[in-house]
Protein backbone atom coordinates (compact mmCIF):
# COMPACT_ATOMS: atom_id res chain seq x y z
CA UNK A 1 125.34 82.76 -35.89
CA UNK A 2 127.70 80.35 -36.77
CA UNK A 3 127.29 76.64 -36.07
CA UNK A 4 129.19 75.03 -33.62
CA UNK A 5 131.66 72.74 -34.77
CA UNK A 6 130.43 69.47 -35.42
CA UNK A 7 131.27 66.22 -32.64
CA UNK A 8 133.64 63.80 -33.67
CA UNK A 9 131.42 60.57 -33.55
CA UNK A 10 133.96 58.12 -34.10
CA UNK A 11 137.62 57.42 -35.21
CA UNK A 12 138.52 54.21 -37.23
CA UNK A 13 142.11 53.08 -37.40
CA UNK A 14 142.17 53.68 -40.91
CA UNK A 15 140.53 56.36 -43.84
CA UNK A 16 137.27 56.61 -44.32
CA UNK A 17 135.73 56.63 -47.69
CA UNK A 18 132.03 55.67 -47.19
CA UNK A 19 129.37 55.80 -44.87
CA UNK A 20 125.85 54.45 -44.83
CA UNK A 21 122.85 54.07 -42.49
CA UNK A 22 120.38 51.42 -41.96
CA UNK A 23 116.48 52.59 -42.58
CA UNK A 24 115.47 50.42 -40.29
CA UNK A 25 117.97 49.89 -37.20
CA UNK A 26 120.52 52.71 -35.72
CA UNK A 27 123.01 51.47 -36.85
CA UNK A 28 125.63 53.35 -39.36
CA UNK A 29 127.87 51.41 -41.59
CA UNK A 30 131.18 53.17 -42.91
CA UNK A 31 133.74 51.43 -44.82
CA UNK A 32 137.96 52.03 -45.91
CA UNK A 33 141.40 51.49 -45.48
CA UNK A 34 145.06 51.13 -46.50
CA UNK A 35 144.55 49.20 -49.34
CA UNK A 36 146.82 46.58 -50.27
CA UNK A 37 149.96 48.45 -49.59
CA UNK A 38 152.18 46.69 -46.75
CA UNK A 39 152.02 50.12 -44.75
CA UNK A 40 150.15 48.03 -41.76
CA UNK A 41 146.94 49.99 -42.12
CA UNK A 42 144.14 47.91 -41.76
CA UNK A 43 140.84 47.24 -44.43
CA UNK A 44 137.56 47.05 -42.97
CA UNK A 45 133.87 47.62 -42.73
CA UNK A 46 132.80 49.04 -39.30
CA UNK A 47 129.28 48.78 -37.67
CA UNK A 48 128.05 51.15 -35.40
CA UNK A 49 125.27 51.47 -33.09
CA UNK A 50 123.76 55.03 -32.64
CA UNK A 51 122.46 56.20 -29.30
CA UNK A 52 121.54 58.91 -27.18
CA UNK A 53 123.34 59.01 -24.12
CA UNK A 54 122.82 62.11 -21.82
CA UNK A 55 121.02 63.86 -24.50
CA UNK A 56 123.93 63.63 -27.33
CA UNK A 57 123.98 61.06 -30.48
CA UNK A 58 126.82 58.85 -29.77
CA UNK A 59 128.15 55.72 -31.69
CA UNK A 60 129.68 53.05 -30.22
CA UNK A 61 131.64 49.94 -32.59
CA UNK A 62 129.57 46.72 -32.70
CA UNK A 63 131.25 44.93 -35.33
CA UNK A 64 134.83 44.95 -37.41
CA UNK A 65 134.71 43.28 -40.13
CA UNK A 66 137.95 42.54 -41.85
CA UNK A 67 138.57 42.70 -46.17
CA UNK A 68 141.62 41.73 -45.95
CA UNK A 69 143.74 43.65 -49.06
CA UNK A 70 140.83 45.42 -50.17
CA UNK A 71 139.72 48.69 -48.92
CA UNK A 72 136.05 49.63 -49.33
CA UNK A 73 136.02 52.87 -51.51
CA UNK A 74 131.75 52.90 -52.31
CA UNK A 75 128.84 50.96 -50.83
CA UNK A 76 125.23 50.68 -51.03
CA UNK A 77 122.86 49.14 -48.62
CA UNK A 78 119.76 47.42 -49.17
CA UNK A 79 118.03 46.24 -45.55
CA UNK A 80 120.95 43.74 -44.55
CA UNK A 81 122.99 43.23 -47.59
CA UNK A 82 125.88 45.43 -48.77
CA UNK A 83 126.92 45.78 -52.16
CA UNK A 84 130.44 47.04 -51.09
CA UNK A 85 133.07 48.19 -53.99
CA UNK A 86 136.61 46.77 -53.09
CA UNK A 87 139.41 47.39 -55.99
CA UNK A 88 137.69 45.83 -59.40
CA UNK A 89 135.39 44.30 -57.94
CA UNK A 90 131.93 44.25 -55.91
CA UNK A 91 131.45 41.80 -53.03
CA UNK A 92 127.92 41.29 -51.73
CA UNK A 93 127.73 40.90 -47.71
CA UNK A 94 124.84 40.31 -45.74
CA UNK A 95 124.88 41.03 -42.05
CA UNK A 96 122.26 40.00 -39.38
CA UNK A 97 122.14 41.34 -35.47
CA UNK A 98 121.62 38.99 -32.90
CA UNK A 99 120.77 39.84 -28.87
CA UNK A 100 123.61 38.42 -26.82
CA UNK A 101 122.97 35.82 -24.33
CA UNK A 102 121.39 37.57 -21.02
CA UNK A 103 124.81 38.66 -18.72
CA UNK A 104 125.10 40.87 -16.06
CA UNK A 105 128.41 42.89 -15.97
CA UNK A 106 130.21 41.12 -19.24
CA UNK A 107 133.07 43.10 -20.00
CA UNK A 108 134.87 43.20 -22.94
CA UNK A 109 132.72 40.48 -25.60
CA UNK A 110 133.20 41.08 -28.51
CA UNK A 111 130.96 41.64 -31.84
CA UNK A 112 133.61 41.14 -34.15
CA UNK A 113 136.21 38.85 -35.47
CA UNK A 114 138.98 39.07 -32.65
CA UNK A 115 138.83 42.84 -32.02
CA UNK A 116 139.23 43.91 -28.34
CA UNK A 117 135.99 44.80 -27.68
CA UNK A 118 133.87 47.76 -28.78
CA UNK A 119 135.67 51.19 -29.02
CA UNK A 120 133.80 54.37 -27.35
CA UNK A 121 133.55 57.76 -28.55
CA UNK A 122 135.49 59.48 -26.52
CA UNK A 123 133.80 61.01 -23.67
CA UNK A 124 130.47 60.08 -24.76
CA UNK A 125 129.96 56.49 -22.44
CA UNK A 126 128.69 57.57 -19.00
CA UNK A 127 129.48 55.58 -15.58
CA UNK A 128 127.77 52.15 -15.66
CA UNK A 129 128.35 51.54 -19.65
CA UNK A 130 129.27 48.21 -18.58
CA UNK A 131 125.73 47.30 -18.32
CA UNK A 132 124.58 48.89 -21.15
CA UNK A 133 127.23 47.13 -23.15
CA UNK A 134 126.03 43.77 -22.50
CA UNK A 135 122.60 44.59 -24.27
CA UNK A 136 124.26 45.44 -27.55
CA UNK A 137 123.60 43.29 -29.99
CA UNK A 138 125.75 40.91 -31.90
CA UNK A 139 126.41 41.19 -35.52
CA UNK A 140 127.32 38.65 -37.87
CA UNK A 141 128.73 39.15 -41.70
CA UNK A 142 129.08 36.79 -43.99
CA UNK A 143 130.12 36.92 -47.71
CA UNK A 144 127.62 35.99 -50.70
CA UNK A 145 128.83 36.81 -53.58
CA UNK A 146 132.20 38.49 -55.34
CA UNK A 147 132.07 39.84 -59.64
CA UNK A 148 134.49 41.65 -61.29
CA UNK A 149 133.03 45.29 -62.27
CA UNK A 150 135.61 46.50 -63.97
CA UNK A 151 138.62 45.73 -66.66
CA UNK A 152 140.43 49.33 -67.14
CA UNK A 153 144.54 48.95 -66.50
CA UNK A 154 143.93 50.60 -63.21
CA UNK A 155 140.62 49.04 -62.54
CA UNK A 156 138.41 50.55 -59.72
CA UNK A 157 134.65 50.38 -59.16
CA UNK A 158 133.49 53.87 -58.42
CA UNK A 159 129.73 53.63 -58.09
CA UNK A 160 127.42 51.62 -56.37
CA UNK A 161 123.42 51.57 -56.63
CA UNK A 162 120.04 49.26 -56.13
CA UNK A 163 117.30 50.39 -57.43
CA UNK A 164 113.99 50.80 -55.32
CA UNK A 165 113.25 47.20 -55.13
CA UNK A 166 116.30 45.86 -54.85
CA UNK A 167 116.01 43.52 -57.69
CA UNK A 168 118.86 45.22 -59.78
CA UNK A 169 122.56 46.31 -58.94
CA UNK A 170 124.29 48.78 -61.08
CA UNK A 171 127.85 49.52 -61.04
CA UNK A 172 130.63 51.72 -62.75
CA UNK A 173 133.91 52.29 -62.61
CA UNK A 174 136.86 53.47 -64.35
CA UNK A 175 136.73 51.81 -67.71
CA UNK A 176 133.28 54.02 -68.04
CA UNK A 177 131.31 50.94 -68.57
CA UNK A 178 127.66 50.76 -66.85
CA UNK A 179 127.02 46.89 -65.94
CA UNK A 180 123.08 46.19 -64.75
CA UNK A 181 123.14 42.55 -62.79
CA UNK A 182 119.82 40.48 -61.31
CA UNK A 183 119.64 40.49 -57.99
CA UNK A 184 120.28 38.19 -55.44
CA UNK A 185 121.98 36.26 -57.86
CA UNK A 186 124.40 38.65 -59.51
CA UNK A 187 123.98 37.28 -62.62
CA UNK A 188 124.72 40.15 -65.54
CA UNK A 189 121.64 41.09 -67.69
CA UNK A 190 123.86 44.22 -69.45
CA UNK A 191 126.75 46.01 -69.91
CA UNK A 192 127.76 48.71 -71.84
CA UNK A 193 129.90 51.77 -72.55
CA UNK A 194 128.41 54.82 -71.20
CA UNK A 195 131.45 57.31 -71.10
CA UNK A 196 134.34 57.74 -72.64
CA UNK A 197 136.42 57.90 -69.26
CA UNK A 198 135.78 57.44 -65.88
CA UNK A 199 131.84 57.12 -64.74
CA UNK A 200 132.26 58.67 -61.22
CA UNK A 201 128.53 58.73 -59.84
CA UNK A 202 125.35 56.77 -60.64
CA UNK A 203 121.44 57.52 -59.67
CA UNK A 204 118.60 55.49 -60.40
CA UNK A 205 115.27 56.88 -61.07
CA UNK A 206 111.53 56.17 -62.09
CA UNK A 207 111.05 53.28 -64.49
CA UNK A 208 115.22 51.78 -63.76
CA UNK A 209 116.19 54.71 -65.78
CA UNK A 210 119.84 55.02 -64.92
CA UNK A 211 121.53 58.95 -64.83
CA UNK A 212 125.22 58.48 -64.81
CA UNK A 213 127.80 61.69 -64.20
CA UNK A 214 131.20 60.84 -66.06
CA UNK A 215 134.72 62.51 -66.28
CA UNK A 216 134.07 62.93 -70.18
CA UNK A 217 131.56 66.47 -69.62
CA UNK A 218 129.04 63.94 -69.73
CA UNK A 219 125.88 63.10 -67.66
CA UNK A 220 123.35 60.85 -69.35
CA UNK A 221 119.99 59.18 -68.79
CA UNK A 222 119.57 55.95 -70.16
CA UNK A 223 116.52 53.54 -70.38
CA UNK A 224 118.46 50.27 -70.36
CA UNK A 225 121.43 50.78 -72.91
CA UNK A 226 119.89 53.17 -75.08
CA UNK A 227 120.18 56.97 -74.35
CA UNK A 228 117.34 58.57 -73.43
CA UNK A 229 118.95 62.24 -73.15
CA UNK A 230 122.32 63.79 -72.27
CA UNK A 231 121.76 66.73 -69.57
CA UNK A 232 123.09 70.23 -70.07
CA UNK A 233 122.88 72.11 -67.08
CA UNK A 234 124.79 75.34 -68.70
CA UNK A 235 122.05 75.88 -71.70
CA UNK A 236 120.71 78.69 -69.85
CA UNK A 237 124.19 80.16 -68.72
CA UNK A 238 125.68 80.81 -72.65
CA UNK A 239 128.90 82.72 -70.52
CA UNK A 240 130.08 78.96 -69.65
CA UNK A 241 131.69 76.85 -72.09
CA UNK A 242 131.00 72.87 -72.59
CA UNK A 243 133.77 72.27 -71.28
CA UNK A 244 134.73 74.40 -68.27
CA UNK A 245 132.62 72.22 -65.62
CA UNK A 246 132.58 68.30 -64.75
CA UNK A 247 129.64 66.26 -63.59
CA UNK A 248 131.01 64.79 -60.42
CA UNK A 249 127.70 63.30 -58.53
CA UNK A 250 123.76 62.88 -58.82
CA UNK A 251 120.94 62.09 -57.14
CA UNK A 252 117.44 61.57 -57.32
CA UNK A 253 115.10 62.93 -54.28
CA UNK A 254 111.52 62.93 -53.21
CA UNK A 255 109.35 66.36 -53.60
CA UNK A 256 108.12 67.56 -50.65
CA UNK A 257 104.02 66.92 -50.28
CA UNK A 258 104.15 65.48 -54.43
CA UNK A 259 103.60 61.36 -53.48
CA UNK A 260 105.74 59.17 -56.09
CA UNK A 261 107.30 62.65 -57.35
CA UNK A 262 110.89 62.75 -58.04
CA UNK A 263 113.63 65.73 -58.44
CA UNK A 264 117.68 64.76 -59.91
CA UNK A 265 120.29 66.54 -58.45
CA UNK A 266 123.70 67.32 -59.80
CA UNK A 267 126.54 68.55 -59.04
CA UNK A 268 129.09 70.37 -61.68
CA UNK A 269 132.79 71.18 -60.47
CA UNK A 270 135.39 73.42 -62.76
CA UNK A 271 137.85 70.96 -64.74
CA UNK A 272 140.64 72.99 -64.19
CA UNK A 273 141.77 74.72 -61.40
CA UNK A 274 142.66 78.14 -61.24
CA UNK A 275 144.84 80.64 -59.06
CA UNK A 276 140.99 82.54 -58.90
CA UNK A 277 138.79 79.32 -58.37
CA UNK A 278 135.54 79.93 -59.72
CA UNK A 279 132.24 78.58 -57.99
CA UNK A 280 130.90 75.38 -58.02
CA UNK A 281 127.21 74.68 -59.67
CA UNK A 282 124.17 72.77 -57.64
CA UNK A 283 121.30 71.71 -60.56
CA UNK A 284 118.03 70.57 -59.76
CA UNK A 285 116.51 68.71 -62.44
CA UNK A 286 112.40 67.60 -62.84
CA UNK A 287 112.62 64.11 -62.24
CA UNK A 288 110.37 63.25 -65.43
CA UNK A 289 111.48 65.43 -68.21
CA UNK A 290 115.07 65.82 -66.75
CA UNK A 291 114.59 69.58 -67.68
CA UNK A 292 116.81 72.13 -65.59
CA UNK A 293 114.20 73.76 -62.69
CA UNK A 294 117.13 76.30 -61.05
CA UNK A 295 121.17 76.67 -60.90
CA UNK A 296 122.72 77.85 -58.19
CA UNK A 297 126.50 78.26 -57.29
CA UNK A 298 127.31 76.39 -54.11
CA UNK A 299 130.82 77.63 -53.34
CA UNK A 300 134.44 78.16 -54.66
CA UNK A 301 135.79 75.01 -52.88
CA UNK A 302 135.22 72.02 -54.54
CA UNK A 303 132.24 69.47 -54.09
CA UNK A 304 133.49 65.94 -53.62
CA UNK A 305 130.24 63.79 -52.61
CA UNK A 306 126.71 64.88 -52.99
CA UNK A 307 123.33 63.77 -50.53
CA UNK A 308 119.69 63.95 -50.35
CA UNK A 309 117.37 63.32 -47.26
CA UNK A 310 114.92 61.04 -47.34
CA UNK A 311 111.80 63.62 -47.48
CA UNK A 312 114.14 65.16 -49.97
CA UNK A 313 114.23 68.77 -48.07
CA UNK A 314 118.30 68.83 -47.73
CA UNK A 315 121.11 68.35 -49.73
CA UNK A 316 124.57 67.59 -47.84
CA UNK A 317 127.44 68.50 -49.76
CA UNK A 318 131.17 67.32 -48.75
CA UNK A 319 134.45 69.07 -50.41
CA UNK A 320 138.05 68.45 -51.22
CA UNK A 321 138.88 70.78 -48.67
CA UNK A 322 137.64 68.87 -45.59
CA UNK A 323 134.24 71.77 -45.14
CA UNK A 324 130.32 70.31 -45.37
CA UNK A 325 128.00 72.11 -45.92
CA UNK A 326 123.88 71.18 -45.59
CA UNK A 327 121.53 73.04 -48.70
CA UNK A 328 117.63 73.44 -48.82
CA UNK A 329 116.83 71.67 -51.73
CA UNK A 330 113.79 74.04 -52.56
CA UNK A 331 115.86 76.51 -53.33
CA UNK A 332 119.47 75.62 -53.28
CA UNK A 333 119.73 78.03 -50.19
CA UNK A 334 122.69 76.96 -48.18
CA UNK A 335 121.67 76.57 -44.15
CA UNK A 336 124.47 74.92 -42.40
CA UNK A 337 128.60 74.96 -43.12
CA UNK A 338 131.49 74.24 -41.27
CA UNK A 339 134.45 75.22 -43.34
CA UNK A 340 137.65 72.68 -42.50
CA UNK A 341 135.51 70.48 -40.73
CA UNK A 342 137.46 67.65 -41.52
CA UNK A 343 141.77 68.35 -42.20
CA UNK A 344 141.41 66.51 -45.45
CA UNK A 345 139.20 65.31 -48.74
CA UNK A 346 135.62 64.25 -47.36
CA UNK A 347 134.68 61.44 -49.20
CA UNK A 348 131.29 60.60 -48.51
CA UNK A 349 128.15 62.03 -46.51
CA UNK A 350 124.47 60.54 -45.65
CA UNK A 351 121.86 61.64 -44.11
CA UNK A 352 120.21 60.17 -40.60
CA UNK A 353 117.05 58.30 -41.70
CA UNK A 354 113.33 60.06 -41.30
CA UNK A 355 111.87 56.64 -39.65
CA UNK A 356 110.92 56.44 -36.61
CA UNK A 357 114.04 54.95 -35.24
CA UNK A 358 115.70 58.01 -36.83
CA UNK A 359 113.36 60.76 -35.82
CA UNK A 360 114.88 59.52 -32.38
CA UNK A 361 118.10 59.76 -32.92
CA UNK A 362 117.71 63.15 -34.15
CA UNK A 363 115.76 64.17 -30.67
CA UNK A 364 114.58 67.23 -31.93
CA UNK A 365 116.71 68.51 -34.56
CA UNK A 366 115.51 69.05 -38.12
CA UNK A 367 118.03 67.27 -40.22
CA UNK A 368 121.45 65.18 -38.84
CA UNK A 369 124.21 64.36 -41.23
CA UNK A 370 127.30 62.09 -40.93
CA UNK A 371 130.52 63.23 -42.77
CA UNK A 372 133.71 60.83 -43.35
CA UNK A 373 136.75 61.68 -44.51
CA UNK A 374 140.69 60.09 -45.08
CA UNK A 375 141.38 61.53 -41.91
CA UNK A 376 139.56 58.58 -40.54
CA UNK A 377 137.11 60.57 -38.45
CA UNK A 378 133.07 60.09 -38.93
CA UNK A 379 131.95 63.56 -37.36
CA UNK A 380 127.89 64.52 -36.79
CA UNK A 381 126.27 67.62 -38.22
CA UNK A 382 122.77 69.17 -36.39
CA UNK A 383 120.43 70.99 -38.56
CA UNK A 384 118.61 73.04 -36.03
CA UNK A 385 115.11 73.02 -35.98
CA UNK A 386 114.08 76.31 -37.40
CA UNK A 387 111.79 78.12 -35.94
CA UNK A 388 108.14 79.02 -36.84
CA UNK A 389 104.72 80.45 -35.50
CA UNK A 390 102.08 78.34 -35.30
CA UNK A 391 99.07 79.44 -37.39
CA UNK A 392 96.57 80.19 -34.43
CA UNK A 393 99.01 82.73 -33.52
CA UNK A 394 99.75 84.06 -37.12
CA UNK A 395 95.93 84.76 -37.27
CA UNK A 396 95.90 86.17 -33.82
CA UNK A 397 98.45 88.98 -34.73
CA UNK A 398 96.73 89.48 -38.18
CA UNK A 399 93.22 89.91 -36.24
CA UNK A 400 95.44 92.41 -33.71
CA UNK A 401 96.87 94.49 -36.24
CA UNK A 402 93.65 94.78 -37.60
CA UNK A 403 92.04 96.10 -34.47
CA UNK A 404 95.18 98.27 -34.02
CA UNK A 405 94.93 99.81 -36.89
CA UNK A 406 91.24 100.66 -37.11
CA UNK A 407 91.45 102.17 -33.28
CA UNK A 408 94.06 104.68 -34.92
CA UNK A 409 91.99 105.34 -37.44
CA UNK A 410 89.51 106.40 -35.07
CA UNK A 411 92.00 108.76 -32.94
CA UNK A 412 93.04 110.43 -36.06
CA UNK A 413 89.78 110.66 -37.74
CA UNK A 414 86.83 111.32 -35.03
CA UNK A 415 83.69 109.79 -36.49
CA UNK A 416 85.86 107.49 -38.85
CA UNK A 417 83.42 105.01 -37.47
């Protein structure tokens, strides 16, 4: 069967192009804009608080917070600070959440910086929000630090990442330079030229080794600056050329059940396009050796921005074409897809945290994943839980067929026993 179409969970007043979550808090984070084109669309980063209200995930805005010219095109998010890509550069925000002062019936306080108030999902805020509303809490942003990350003509960050501790920021962009800084400070330990061309997605892995995917037919792993191996996904497929597929995103992922285990993920996408479009390519790479473990095509429309869940089990996929689809990452299998489920390019896609606060908000489903697109719309994808026997049962219908079996035996065969 089908899925349903997925629930439109919020609508900004401008595109979309990124989209975090908080570990920690429900609270999702997306991020875009006009740019700095006088069209009157606004730049912003939007906070929003995830609930369920009469059994349905809803998000509700806490806090706008204005960027002025610069629209937010990546972002990563390490507890409370945001490493948010804007134009050439990367500004570093931190944001805190304070409970409002204790008032009954306060209508229309705001969270932000002058907005009008919080803006409901349609049809999602029961009778007697008002209350509710009051208990939200307050959010604060305030800006730490701003470095240039790129120096091409039409400069553009285009990747984002902290490692696991959060001690070190890496970015690329368009000039195809990787640039490593210290964190907090932001203070540059190395920078170097990784591709020739644009570096459009960046993973970091066991030991700080860094895997970027670049527009040159190029993804690499490098141990500092020095290359520790260039991946090549098509060595067991000799019918595809070099140069017929693009890397356009990685990422690393935990093994199911395998502590401190890790798997890469990549995604390869046909450089040209064709009247025929041929398939897109979904790798999964051991996370040590950064050998190939299994190829599968993923589709003829094609893959714009790649995710893994925390436990590592899915793999959300958006495309060009507005569809997501959700992937088991064991095998590749695709389980969930909604073709068109946005009217344009869907530019990023994360998965709802497996905490505790998260295994909440998913109230019973397997997997949940947000999708935003330029068509300024975050929308909400259920992964069913699938279903399974329990083992006591499993054993009870082996033990039955057992019994079954050797009672026919018996009414074929008198004396069989």
């Amino acid at each position: 069967m089908a899925p349903r179409r997925p629930a439109e969970l919020y609508r900004a007043p401008f595109p979309l192009y990124t989209v975090r979550l908080h570990p920690r808090r429900p609270i999702a984070i997306t991020a875009g804009g006009g740019g700095a084109a006088k069209t009157g669309i606004r730049n912003g980063v939007h906070f929003l608080q995830l609930e369920q209200i009469g059994g349905q995930l809803s998000a509700s805005l806490l806090h706008s917070h204005d960027t002025e010219t610069r629209a937010t095109m990546t972002m990563a998010l390490a507890d409370d600070i945001i490493a948010a890509g804007q134009d050439a550069s990367c500004h570093i925000l931190r944001f805190s959440m304070q409970a409002p002062e204790a008032k009954s019936g306060s209508v229309g306080q705001n969270a932000g910086n002058g907005e009008k108030g919080p803006r409901k999902r349609k049809g999602a805020v029961p009778s007697g929000q008002g209350d509710i509303q009051s208990q939200t809490s307050e959010v604060t942003v305030e800006s730490l630090h701003s470095v240039r990350t790129d120096f091409s003509p039409d400069a553009l960050q285009k990747a984002v990442r902290f490692n696991a501790d959060c001690s070190l920021l890496v970015t690329g962009g368009a000039d195809g330079f990787l640039r490593l800084w210290e964190f907090p400070s932001m203070k540059k330990t190395l920078e170097f030229k990784a591709h020739d061309g644009e570096i459009e997605d960046i993973a970091l892995g066991p030991d700080n080794k860094v895997v970027t995917a670049g527009r040159d037919f190029q993804c690499c792993v490098w141990q500092q600056d020095q290359l520790v191996t260039g991946l090549r996904w098509n060595e067991n497929l000799p019918g595809i050329p070099d140069k017929a597929y693009r890397y356009q995103a990685c990422r690393f992922g935990a093994v199911e059940d395998s502590v401190g285990a890790l798997r890469l993920y990549t995604v390869q996408v046909p450089h040209k396009r064709e009247r025929r479009p041929p398939p897109c390519y979904l790798t999964k790479w051991d996370g040590k050796s950064f050998l190939p473990l299994l190829t599968r095509p993923c589709g003829s429309e094609v893959i714009s921005c790649l995710s893994v869940s925390d436990s590592g089990t899915f793999l959300g996929l958006g495309t060009v074409t507005g569809s997501v689809a959700i992937h088991i990452a064991f095998s590749l299998q695709r389980l969930y897809y909604v073709k068109e489920a946005h009217g344009i390019v869907v530019t990023d896609v994360a998965f709802v945290p497996e905490s505790q606060r998260g295994r909440e908000l998913l109230a019973g489903n397997e997997a949940a994943l947000l999708s935003v697109a330029v068509d300024s719309r975050c929308k909400l994808h259920l992964l069913p839980s699938r279903r399974s026997l329990p083992i006591w049962l499993l054993l009870l219908l082996c033990a039955g067929l057992i019994v079954a079996a050797i009672l026919l035996l018996q009414l074929t065969f008198p004396g069989f026993l």
